[in-house]
N, C-alpha and C. Protein backbone atom coordinates (compact mmCIF):
# COMPACT_ATOMS: atom_id res chain seq x y z
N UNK A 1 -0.17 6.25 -53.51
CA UNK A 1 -0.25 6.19 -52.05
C UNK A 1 0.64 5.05 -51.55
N UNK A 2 1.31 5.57 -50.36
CA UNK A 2 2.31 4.18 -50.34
C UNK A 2 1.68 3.21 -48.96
N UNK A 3 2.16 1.81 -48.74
CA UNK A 3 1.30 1.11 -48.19
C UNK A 3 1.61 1.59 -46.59
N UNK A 4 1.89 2.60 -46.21
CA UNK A 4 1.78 2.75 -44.30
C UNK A 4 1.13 4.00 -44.12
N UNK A 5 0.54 4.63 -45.51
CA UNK A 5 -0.74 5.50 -44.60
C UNK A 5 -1.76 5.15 -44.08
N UNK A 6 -2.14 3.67 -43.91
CA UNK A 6 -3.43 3.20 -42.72
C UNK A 6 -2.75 3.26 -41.86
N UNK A 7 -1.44 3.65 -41.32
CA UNK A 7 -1.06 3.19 -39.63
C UNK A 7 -1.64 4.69 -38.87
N UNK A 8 -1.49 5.80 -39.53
CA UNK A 8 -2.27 6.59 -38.69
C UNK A 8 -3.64 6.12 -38.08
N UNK A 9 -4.57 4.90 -38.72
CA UNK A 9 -5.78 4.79 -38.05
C UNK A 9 -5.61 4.06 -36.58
N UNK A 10 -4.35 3.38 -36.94
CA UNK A 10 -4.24 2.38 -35.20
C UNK A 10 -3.83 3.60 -34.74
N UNK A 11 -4.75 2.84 -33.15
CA UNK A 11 -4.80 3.57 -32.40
C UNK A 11 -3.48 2.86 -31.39
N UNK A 12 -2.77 4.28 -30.38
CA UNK A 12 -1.48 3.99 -29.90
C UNK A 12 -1.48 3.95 -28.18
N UNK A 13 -1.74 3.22 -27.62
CA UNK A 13 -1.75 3.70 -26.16
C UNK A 13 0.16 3.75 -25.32
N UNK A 14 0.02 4.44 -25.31
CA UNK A 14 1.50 5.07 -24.27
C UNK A 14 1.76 4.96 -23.11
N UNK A 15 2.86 4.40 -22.87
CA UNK A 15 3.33 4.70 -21.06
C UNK A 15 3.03 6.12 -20.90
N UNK A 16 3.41 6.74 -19.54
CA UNK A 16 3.66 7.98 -19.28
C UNK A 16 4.81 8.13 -19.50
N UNK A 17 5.46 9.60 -19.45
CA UNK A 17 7.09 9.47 -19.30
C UNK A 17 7.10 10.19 -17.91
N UNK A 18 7.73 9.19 -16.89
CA UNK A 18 8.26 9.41 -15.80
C UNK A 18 9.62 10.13 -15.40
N UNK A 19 9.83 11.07 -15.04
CA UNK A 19 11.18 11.68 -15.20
C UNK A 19 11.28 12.33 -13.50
N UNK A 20 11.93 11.24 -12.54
CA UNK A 20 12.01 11.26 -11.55
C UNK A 20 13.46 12.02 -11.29
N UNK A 21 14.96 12.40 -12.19
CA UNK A 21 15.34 12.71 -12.24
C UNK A 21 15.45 14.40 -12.53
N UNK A 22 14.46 14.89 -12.17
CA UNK A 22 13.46 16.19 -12.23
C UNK A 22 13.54 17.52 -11.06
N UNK A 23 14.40 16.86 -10.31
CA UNK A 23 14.50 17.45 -8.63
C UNK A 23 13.36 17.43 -7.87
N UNK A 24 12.37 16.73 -8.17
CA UNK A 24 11.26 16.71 -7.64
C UNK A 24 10.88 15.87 -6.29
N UNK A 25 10.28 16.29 -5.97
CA UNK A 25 9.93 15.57 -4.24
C UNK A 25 9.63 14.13 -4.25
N UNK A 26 9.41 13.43 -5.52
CA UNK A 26 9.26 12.08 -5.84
C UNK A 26 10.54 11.25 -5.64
N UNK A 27 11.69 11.93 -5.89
CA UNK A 27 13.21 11.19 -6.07
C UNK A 27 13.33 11.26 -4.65
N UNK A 28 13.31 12.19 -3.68
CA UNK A 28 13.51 12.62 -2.74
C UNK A 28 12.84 11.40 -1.77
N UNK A 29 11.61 11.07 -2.10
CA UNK A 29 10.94 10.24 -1.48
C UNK A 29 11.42 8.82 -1.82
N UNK A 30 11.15 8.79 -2.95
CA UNK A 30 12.02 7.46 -3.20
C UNK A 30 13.58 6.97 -2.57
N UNK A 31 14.19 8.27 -2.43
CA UNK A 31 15.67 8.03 -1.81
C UNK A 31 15.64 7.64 -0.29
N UNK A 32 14.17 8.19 0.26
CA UNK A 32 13.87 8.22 1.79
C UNK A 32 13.71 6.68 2.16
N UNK A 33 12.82 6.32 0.41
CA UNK A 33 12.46 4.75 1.02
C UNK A 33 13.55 3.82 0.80
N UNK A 34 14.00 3.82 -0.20
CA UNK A 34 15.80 3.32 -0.19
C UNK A 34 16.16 2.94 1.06
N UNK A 35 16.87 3.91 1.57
CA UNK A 35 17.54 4.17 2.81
C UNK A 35 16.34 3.44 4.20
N UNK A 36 15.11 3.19 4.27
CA UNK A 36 14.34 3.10 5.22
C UNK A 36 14.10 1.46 4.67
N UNK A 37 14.69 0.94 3.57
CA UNK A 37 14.47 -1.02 3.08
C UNK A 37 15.85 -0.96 3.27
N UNK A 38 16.46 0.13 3.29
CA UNK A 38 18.26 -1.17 3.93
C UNK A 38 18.32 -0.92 5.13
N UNK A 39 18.10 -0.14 5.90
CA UNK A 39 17.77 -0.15 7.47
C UNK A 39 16.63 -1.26 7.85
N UNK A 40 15.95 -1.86 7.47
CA UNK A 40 14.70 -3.01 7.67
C UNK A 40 16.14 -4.06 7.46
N UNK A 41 16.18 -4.09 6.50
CA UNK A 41 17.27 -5.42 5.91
C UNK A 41 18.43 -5.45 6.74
N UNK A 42 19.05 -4.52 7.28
CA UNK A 42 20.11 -4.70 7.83
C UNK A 42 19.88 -4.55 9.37
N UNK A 43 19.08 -3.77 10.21
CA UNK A 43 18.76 -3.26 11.08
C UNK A 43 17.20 -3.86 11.67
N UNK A 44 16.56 -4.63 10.98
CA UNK A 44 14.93 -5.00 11.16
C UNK A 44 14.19 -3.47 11.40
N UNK A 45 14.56 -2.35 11.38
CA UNK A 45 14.17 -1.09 11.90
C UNK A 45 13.15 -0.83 10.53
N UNK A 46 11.93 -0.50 11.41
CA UNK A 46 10.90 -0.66 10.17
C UNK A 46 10.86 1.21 10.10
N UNK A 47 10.09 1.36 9.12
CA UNK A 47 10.16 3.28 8.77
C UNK A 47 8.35 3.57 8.29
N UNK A 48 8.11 4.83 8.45
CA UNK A 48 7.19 5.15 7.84
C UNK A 48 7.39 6.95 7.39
N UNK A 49 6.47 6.67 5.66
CA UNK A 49 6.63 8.49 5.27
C UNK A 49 5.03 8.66 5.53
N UNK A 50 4.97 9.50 6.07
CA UNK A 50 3.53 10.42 6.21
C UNK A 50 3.45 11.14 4.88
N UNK A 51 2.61 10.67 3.53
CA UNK A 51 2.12 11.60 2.46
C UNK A 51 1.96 12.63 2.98
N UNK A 52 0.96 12.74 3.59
CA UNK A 52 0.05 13.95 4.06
C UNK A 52 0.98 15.07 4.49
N UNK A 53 1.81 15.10 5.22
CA UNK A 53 3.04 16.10 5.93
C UNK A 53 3.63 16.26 4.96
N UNK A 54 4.01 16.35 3.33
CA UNK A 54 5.05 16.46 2.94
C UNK A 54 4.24 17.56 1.65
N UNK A 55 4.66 18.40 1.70
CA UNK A 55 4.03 19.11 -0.11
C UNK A 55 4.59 18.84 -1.03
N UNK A 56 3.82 17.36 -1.90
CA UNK A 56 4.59 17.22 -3.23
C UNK A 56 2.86 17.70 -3.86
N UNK A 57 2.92 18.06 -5.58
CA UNK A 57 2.27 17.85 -6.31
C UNK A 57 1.48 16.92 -6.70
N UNK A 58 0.49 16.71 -7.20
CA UNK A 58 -0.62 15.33 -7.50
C UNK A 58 0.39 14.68 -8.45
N UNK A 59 1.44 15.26 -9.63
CA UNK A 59 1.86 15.25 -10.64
C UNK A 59 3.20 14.13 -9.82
N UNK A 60 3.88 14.70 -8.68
CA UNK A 60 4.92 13.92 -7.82
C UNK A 60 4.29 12.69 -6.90
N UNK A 61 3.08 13.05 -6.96
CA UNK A 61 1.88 11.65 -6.03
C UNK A 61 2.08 10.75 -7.19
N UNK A 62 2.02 11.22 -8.59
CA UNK A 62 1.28 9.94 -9.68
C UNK A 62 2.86 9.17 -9.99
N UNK A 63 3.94 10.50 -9.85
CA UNK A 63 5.34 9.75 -10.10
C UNK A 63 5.88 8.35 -9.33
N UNK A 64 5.27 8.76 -7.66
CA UNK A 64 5.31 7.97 -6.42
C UNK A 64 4.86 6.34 -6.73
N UNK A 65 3.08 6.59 -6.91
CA UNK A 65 2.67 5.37 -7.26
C UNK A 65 3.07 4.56 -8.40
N UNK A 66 3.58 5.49 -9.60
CA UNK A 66 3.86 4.33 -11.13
C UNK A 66 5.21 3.81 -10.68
N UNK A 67 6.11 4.80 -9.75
CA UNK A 67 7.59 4.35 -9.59
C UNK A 67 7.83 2.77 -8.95
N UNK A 68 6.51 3.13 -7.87
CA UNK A 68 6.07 1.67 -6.67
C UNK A 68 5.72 0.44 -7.24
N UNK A 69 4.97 1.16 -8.13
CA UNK A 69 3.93 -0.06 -8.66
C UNK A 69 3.30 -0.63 -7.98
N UNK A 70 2.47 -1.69 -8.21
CA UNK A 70 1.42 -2.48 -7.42
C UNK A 70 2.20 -4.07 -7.05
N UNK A 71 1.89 -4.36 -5.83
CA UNK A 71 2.38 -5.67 -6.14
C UNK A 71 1.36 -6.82 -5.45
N UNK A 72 1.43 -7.90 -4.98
CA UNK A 72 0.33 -9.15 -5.09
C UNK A 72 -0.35 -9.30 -3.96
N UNK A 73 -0.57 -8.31 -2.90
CA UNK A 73 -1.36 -8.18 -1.59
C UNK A 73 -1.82 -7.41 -1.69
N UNK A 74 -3.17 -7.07 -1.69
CA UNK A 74 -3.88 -5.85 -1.03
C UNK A 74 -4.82 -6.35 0.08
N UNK A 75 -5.22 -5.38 0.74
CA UNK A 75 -6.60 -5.66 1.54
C UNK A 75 -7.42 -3.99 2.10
N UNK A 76 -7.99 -4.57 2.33
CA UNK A 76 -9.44 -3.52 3.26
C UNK A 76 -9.89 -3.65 4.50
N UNK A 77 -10.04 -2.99 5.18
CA UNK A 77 -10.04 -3.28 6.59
C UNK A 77 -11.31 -1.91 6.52
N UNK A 78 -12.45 -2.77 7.51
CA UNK A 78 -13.82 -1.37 7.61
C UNK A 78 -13.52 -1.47 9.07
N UNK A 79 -13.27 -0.44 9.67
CA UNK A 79 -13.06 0.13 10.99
C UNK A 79 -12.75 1.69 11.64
N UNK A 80 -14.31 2.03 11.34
CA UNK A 80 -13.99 3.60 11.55
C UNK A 80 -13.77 4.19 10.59
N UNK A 81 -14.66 3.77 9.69
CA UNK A 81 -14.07 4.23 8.56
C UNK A 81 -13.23 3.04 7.67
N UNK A 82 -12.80 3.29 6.00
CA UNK A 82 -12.36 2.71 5.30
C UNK A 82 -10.58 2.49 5.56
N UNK A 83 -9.83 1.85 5.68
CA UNK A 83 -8.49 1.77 5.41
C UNK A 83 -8.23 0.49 4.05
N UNK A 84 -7.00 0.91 2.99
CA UNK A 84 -6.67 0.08 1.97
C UNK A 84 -5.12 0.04 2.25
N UNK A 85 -4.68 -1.60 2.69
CA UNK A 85 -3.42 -2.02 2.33
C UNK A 85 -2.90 -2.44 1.26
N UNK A 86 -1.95 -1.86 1.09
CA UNK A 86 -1.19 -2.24 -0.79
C UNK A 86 0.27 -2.42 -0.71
N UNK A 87 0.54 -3.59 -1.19
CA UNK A 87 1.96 -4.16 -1.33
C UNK A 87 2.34 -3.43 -2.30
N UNK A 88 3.05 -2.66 -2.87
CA UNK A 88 3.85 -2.18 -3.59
C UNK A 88 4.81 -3.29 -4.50
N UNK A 89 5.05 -2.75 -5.62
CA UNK A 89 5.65 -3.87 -6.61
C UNK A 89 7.29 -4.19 -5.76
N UNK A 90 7.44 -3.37 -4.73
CA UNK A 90 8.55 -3.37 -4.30
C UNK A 90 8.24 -3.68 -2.59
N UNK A 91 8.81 -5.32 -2.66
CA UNK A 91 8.73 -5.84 -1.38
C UNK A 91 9.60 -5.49 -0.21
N UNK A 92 8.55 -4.94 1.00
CA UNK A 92 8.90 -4.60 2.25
C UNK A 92 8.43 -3.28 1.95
N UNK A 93 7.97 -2.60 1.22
CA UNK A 93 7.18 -1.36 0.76
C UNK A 93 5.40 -1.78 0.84
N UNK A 94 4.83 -0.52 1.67
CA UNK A 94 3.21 -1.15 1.87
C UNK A 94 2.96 0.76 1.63
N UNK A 95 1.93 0.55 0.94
CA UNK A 95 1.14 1.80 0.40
C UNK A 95 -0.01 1.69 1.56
N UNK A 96 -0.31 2.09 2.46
CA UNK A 96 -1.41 2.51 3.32
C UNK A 96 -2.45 3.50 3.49
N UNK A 97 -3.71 3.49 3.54
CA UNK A 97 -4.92 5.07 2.94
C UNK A 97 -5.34 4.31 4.40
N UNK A 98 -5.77 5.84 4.87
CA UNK A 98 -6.88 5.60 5.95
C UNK A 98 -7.86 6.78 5.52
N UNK A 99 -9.59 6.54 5.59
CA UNK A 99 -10.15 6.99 4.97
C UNK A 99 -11.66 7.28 6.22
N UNK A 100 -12.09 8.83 6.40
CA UNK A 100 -12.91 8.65 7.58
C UNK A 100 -14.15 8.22 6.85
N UNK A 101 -15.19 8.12 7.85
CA UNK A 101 -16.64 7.82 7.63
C UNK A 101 -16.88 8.54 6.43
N UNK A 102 -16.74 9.61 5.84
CA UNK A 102 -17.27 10.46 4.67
C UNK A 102 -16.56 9.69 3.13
N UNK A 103 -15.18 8.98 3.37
CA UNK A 103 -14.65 8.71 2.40
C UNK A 103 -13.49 9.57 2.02
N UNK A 104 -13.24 10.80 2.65
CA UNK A 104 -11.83 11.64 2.94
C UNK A 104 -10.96 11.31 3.31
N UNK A 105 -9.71 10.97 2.85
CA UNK A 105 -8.40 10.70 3.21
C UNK A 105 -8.13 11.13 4.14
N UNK A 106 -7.41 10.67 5.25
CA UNK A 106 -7.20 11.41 6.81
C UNK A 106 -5.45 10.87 6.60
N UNK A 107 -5.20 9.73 6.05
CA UNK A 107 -3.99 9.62 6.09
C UNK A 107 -3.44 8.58 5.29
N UNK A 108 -2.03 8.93 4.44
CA UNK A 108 -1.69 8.22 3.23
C UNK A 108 -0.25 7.94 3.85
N UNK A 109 0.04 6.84 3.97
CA UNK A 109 1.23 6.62 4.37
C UNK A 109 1.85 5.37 3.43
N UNK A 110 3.27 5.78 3.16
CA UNK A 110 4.32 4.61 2.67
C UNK A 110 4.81 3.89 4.07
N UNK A 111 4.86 2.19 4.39
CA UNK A 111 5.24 1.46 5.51
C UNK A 111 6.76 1.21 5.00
N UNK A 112 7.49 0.90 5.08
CA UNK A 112 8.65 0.02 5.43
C UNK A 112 8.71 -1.36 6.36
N UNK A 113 8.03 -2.24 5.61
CA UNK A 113 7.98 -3.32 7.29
C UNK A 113 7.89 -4.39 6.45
N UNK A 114 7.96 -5.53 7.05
CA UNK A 114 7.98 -6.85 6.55
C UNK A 114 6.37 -6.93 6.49
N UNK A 115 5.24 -6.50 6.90
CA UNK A 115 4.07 -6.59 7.26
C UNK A 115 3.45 -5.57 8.16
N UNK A 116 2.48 -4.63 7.60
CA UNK A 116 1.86 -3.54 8.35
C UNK A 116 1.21 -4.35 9.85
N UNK A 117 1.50 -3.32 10.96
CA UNK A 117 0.84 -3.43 12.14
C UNK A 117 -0.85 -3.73 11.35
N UNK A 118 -1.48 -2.97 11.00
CA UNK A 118 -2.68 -3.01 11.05
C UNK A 118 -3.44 -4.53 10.06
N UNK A 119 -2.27 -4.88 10.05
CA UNK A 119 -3.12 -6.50 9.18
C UNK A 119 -2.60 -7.62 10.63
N UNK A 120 -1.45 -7.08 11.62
CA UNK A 120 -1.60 -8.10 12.45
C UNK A 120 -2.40 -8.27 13.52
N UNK A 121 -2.71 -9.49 14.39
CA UNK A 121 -4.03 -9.62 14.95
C UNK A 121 -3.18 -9.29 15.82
N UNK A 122 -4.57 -8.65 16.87
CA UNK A 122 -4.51 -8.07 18.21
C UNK A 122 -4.04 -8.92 19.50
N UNK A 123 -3.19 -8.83 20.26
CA UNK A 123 -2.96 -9.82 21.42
C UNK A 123 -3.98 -10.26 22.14
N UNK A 124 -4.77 -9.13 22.65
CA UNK A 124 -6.41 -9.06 23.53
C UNK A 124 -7.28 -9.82 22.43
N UNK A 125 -7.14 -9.52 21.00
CA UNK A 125 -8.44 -9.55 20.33
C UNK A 125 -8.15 -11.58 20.36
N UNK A 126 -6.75 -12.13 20.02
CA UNK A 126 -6.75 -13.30 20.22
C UNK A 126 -6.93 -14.08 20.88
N UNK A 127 -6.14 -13.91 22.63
CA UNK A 127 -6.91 -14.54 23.71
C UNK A 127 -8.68 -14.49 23.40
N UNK A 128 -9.39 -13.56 23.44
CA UNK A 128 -10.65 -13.59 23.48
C UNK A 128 -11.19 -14.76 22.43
N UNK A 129 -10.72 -14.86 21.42
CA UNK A 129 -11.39 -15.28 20.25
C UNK A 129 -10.45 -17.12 20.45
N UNK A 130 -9.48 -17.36 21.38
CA UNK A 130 -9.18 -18.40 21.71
C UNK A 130 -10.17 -19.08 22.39
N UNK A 131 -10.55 -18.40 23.90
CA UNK A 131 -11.84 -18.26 24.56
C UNK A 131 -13.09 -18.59 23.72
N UNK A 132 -13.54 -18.25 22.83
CA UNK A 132 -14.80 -18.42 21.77
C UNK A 132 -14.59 -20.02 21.21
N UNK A 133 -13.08 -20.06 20.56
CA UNK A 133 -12.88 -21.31 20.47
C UNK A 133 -13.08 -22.38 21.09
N UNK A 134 -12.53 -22.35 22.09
CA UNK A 134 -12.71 -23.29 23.49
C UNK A 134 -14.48 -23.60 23.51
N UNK A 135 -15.09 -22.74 23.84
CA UNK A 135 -16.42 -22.80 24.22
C UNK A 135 -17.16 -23.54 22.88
N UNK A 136 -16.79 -23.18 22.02
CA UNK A 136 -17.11 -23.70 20.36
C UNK A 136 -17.38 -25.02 20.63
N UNK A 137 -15.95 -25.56 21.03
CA UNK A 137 -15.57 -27.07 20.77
C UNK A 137 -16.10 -27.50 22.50
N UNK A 138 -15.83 -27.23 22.90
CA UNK A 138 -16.67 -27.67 24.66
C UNK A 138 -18.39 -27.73 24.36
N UNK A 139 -19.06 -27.01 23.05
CA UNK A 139 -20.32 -27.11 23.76
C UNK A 139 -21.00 -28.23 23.07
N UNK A 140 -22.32 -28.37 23.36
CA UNK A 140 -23.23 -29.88 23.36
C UNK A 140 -23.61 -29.85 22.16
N UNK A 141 -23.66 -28.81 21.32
CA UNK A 141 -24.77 -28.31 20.25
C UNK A 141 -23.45 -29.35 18.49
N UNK A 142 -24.37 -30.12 17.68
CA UNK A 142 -23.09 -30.78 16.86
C UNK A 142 -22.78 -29.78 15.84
N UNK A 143 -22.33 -29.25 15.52
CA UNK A 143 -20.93 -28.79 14.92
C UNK A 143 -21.12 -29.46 12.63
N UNK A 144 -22.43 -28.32 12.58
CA UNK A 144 -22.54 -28.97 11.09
C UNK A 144 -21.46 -27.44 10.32
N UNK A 145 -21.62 -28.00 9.02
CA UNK A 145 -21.47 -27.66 8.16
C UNK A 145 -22.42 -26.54 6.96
């Protein structure tokens, strides 16, 4: 017996093989977002793809996300339901889910922006909460910890 028939017992975990060069609606998308980060970069002109409007495969969804990757922001926002922001491994790229009361996807969108609208604060919602401030620090009551 020679000494590398134990390597069949290790066990092997694998990338996928991604083959975006496929004609598939994944390259297509990817070429969309290309073109929609040099228009930001050159133009500040921010872009968005609507998942939902487009018929790719779950198989061209999974190509989408491994191509993106993840990158070092996420967040959650509960309002009406669930929404999840995701930086993409590729900056000025934001992965966006909006999700109704049941937990059903209503809408999956790729951003193009330096920063999604929906993580910046509201103009109204700030005055008000300036207002709260004010009154905070104006009132009699001391101010623990």
């Amino acid at each position: 017996m020679d000494g590398l028939s134990h390597l069949e017992s290790i066990p092997i975990d694998t990338e996928p093989f991604i083959d975006i060069n496929d004609g598939s609606g994944a390259r297509a998308i990817l070429c969309e977002i290309e073109t929609m980060l040099e228009q930001l970069l050159a133009h500040d002109e921010e872009g968005v793809i609507d998942l939902k409007t487009i018929p790719i495969s779950h198989d061209e969804y999974l190509q989408l996300q491994y191509v993106l990757g993840k990158g070092e922001l996420s967040a959650t926002i509960q309002s009406l339901g669930k929404s999840t922001v995701a930086e993409t491994a590729i900056a000025g790229v934001w992965w966006i889910t909006h999700y109704n009361e049941e937990g059903e996807v209503i809408a999956d969108l790729i951003e193009i922006t330096l920063i999604p609208d929906i993580l910046k604060s509201d103009q109204a919602d700030m005055r008000n909460s300036l207002e709260e401030l004010r009154k905070r620090i104006e009132s009699e009551q001391p101010m623990t910890l």
